[in-house]
Protein backbone atom coordinates (compact mmCIF):
# COMPACT_ATOMS: atom_id res chain seq x y z
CA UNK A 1 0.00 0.00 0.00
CA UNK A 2 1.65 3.19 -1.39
CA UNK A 3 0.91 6.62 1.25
CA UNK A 4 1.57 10.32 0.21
CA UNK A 5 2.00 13.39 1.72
CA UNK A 6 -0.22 15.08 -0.17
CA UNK A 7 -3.49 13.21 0.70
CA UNK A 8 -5.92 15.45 2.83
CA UNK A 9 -8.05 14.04 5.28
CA UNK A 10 -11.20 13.82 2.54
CA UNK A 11 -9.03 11.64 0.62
CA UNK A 12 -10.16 8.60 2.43
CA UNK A 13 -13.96 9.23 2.55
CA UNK A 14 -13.75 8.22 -1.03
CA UNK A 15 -12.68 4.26 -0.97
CA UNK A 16 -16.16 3.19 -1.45
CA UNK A 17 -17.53 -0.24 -3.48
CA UNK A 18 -18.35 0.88 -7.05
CA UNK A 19 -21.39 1.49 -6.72
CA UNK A 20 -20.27 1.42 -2.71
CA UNK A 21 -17.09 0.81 -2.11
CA UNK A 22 -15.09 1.01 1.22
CA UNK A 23 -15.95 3.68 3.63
CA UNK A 24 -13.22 4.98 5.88
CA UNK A 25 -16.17 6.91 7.42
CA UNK A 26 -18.92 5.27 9.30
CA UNK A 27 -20.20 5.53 12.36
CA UNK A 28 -21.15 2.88 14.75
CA UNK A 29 -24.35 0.80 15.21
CA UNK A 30 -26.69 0.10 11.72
CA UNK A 31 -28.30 2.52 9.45
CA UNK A 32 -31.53 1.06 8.58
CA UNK A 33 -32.13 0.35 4.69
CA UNK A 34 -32.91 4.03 2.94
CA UNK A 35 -33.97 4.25 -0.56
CA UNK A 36 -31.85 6.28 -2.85
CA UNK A 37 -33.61 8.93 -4.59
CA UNK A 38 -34.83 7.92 -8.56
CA UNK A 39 -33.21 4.59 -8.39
CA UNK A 40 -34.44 1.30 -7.33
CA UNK A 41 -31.60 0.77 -4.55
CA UNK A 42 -31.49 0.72 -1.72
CA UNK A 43 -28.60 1.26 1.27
CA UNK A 44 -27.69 0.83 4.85
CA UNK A 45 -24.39 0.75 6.77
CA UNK A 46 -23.41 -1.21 9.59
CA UNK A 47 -20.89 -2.34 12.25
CA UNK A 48 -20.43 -6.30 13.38
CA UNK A 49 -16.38 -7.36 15.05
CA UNK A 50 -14.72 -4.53 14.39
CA UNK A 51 -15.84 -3.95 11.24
CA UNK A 52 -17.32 -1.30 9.16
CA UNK A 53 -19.67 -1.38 5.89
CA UNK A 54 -22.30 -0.77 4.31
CA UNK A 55 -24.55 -2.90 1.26
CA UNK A 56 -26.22 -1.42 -2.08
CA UNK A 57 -29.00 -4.01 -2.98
CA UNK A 58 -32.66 -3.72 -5.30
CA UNK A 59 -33.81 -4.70 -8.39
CA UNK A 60 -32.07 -2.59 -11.80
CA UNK A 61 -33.54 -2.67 -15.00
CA UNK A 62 -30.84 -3.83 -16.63
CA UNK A 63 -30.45 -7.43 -18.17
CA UNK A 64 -28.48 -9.95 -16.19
CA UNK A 65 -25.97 -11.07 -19.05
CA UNK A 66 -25.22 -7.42 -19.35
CA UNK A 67 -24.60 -7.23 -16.04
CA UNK A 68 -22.77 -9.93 -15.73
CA UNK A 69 -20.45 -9.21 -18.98
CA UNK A 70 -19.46 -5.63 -16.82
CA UNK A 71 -19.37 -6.72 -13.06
CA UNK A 72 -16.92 -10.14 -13.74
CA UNK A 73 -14.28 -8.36 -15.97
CA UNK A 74 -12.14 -6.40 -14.07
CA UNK A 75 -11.24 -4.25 -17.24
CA UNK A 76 -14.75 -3.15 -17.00
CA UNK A 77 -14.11 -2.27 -13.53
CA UNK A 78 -11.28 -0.29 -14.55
CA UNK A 79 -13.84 1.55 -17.32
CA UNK A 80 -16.33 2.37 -14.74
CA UNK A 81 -14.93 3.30 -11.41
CA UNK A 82 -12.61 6.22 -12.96
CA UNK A 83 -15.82 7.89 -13.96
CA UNK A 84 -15.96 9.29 -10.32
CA UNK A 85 -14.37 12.41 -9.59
CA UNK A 86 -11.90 11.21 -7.28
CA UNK A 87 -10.99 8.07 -8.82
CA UNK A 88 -8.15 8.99 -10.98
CA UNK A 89 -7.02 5.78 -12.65
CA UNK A 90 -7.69 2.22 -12.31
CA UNK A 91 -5.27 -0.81 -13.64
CA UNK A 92 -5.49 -4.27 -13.56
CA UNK A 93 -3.50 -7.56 -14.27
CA UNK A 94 -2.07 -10.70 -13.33
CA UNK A 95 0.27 -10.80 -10.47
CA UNK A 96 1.43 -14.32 -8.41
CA UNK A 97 -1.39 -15.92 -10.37
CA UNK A 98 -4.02 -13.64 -8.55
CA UNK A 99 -5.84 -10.97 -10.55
CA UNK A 100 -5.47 -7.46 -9.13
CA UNK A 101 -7.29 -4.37 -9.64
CA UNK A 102 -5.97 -1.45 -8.14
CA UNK A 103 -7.69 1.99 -7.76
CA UNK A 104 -5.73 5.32 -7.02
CA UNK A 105 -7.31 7.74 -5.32
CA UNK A 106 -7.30 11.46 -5.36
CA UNK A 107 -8.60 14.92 -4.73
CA UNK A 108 -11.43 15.47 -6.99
CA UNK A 109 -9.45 17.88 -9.07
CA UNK A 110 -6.19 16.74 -11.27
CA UNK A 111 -3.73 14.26 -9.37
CA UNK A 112 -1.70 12.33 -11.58
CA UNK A 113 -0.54 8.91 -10.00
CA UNK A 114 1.82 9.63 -8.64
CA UNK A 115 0.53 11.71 -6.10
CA UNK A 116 -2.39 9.58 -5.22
CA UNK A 117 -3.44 6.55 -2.49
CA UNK A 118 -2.79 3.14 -3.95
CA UNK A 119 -5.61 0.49 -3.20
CA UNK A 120 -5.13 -2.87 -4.67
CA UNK A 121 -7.69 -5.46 -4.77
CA UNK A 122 -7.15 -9.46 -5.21
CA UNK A 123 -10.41 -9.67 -7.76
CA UNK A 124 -11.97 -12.90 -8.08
CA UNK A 125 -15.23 -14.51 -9.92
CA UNK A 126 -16.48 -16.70 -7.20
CA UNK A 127 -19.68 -18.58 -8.22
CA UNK A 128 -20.96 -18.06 -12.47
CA UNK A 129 -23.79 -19.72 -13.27
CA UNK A 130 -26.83 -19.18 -15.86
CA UNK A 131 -28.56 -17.06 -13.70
CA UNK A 132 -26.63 -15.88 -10.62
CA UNK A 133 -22.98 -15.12 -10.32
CA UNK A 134 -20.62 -13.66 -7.39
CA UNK A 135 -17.52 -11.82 -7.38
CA UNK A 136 -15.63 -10.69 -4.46
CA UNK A 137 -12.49 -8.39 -4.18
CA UNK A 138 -10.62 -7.88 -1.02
CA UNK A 139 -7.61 -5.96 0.15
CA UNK A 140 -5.51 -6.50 3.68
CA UNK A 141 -3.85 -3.33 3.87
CA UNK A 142 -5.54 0.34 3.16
CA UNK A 143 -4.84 4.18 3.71
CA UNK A 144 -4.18 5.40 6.80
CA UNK A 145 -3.70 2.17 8.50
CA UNK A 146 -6.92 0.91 7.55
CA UNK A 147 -7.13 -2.83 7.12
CA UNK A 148 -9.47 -5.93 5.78
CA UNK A 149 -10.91 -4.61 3.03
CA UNK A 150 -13.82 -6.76 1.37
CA UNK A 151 -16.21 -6.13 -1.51
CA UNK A 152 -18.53 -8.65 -1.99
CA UNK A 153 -20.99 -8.24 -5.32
CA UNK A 154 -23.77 -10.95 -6.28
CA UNK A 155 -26.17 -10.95 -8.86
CA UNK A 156 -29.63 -13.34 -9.78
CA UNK A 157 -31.72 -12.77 -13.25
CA UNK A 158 -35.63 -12.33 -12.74
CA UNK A 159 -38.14 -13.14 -14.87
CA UNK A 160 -39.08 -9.74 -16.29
CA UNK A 161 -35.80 -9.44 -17.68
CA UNK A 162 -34.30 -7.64 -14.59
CA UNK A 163 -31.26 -8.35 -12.44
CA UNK A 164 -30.96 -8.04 -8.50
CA UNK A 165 -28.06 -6.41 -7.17
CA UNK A 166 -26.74 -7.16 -3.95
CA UNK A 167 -23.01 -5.21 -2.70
CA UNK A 168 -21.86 -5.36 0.43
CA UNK A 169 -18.82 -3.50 1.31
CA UNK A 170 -16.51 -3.62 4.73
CA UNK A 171 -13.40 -2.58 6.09
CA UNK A 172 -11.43 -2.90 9.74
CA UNK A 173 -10.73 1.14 10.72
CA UNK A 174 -8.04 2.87 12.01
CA UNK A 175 -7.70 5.44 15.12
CA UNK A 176 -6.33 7.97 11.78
CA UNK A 177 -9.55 7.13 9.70
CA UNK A 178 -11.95 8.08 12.53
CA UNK A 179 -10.17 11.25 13.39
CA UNK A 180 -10.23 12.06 9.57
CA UNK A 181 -13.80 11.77 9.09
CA UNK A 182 -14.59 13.77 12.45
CA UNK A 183 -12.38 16.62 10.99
CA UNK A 184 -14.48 16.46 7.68
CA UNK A 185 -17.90 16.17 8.73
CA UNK A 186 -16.87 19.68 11.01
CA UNK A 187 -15.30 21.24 7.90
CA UNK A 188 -15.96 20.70 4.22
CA UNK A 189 -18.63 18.17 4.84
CA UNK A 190 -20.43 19.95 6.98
CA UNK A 191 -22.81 21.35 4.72
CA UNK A 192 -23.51 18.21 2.54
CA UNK A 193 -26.41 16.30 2.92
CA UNK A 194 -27.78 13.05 1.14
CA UNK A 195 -31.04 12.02 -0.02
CA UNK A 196 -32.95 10.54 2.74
CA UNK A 197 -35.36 13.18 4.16
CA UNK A 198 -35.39 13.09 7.57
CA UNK A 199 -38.42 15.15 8.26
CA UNK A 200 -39.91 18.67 7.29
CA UNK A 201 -38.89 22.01 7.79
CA UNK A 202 -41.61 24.56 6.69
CA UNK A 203 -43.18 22.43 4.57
CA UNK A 204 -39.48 21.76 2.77
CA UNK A 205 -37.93 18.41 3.16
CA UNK A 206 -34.97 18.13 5.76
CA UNK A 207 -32.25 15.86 4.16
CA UNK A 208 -30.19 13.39 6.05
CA UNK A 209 -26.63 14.70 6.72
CA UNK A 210 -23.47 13.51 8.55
CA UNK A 211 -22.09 9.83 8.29
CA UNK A 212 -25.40 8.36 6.19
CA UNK A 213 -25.62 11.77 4.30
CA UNK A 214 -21.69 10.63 3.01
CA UNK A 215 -22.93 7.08 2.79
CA UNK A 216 -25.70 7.63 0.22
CA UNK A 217 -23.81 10.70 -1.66
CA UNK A 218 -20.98 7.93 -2.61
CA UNK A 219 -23.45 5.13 -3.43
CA UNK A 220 -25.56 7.41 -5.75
CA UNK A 221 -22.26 8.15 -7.50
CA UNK A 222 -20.95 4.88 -8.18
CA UNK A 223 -24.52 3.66 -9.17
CA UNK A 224 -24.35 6.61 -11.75
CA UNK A 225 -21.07 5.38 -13.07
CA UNK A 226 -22.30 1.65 -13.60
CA UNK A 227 -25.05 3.16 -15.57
CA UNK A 228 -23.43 5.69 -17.40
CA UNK A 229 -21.07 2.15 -18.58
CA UNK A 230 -24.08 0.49 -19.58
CA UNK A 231 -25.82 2.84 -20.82
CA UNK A 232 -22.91 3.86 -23.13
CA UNK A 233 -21.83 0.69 -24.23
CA UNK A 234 -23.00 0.49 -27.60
CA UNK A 235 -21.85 3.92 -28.78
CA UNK A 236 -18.58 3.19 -31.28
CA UNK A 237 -15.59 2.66 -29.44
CA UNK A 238 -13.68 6.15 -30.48
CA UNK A 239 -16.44 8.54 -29.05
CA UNK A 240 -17.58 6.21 -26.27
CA UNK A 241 -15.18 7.59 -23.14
CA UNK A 242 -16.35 11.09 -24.16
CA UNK A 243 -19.91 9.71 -24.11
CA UNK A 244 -19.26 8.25 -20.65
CA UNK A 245 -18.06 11.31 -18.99
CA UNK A 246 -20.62 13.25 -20.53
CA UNK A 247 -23.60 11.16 -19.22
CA UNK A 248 -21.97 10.49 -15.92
CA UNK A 249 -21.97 14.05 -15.20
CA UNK A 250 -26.09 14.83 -16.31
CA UNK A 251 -26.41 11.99 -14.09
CA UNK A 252 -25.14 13.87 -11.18
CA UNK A 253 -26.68 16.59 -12.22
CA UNK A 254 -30.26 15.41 -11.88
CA UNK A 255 -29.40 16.01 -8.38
CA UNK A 256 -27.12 19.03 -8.00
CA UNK A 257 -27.60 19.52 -4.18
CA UNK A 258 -25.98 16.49 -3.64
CA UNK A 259 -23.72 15.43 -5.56
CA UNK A 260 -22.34 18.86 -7.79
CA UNK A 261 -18.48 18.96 -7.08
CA UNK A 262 -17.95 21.10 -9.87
CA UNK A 263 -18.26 22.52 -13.36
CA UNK A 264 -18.56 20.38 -16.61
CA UNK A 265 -16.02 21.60 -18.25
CA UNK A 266 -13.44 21.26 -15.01
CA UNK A 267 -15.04 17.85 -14.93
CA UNK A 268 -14.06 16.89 -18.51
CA UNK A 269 -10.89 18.20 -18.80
CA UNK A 270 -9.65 16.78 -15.24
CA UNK A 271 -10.81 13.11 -16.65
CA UNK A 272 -9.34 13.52 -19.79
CA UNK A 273 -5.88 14.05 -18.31
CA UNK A 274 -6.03 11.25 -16.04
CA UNK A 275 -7.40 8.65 -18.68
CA UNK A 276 -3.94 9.28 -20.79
CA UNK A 277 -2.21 8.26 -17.67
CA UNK A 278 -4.58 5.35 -16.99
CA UNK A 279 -3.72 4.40 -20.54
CA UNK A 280 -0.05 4.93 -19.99
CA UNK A 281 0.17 2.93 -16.30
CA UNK A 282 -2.04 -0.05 -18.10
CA UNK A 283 0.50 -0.30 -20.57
CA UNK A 284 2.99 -0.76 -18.66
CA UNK A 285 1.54 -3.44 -16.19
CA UNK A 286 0.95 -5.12 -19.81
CA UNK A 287 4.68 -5.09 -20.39
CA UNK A 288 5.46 -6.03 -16.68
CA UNK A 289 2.15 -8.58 -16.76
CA UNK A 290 4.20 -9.85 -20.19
CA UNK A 291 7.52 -10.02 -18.92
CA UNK A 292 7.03 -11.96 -16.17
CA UNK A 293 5.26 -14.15 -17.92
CA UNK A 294 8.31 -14.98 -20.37
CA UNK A 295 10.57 -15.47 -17.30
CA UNK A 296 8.14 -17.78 -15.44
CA UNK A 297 8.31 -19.64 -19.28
CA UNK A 298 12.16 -19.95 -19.26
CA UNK A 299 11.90 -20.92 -15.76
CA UNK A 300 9.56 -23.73 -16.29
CA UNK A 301 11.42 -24.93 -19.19
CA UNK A 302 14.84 -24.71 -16.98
């Protein structure tokens, strides 16, 4: 696990599963279940031995082999997840005959690599049947002395053509972590609320703020970013990034509120930037990935 000095305390409120991710951020006892706003989802967040987590499940109109093709390739992981702001690249290959995919995480303006937190994930397909398949992805080591790092995703066809989602997302915290998101939630955060209403406030709803407030901000986001994928994935391949990043962002701004960071065209051009070094660092776990692969070959053949 790589660390920087550069990382700000907000830095780790952003490890969360695509669509939820790991949360550096929650607070103790359970959240109950709350629906997230024009989607059929559902999330909660919870605390059992130590550790922290939270689960995205509901029924998504998308079909299941679809699905399927997007959530058990970890190149479409790496096509997805970098659609979020502070995701600024995402790599994957073959490493000790595990598959990794490792995210870097940044500030939600311009960070090339170097500069961001390393997370890398052992990704595996678990269970792949006709109708139902698992994957889960797990980490021991995170930012900040964070540790156990687990995101489990499972997925069953229905009849009517759609899929059920279920991901579940935990992680062991840190003393560091906890003081973090205390600092946050007093300080930039502490205007930012989710999409639960809580109750009314002259006739206005009262949205949810704090720990679930961050909770449902991130899982909105990351559900956003799997759609934006599938909904984009039939455009031709040379104007189908721009097409992602375009519909990502009228995503988020169906509920501006929440989840505006900033401009489009600060958006754009940030993303565009860090998909030439995504590009760039792929390559060259190719050529490592490659390499390797022609020493364990003279190895083997002694």
């Amino acid at each position: 696990m790589k660390k920087h000095s550069r990382s700000g305390a907000g830095i780790i409120l952003l490890l969360i599963f695509v669509l939820i991710g790991a949360l550096p951020c929650l607070a103790a006892g359970d959240i109950s279940p709350a629906p997230l706003a024009d989607s059929p989802l559902e999330v909660r967040s919870f605390e059992e031995r130590g550790l922290l987590g939270a689960e995205v499940s509901g029924d998504i109109e998308y079909p299941f082999n679809r699905l399927r093709e997007a959530l058990t390739s970890p190149a479409a992981w790496c096509e997805f997840l970098p659609l979020v702001f502070n995701v600024k690249s995402c790599i994957h290959g073959i490493r000790d005959d595990h598959t990794l995919l490792t995210l870097f995480i940044g500030r939600k303006f311009f960070d090339p690599p170097e500069d961001a937190l390393q997370l890398a994930y052992v990704f595996r397909v678990l269970k792949q049947e006709e109708d139902r398949f698992m994957v889960l992805l797990t980490a021991s080591e995170g930012p900040h002395g964070t540790r156990d790092y687990r995101i489990e995703v499972e997925a069953r066809a229905d009849k009517d053509g759609r899929t059920f989602l279920r991901l579940n997302s935990s992680f062991r915290p840190s003393l560091r972590s906890k003081l973090a998101t205390r600092v946050y939630l007093a300080t930039t955060g502490r205007d930012k609320v989710g999409f639960s209403v809580t109750e009314k406030e002259d006739g206005e709803p009262a949205y949810v703020r704090g720990t679930k407030g961050i909770i449902e901000r991130n899982a909105m986001r990351y559900y956003l970013a799997l759609k934006a994928y599938l909904d984009t994935s039939e455009i031709p391949a040379e104007d189908r990034f721009d097409a992602r990043l375009n519909a990502w962002f009228d995503l988020t701004q169906e509920h501006p509120r929440q989840l505006y960071e900033m401009d489009r065209m600060d958006y754009l051009s940030t993303k565009k930037k860090e998909r030439r070094y995504q590009l760039e660092l792929q390559g060259e776990s190719n050529t490592l990935q490659a390499y390797r692969h022609e020493r364990q070959r003279d190895a083997d053949r002694g």
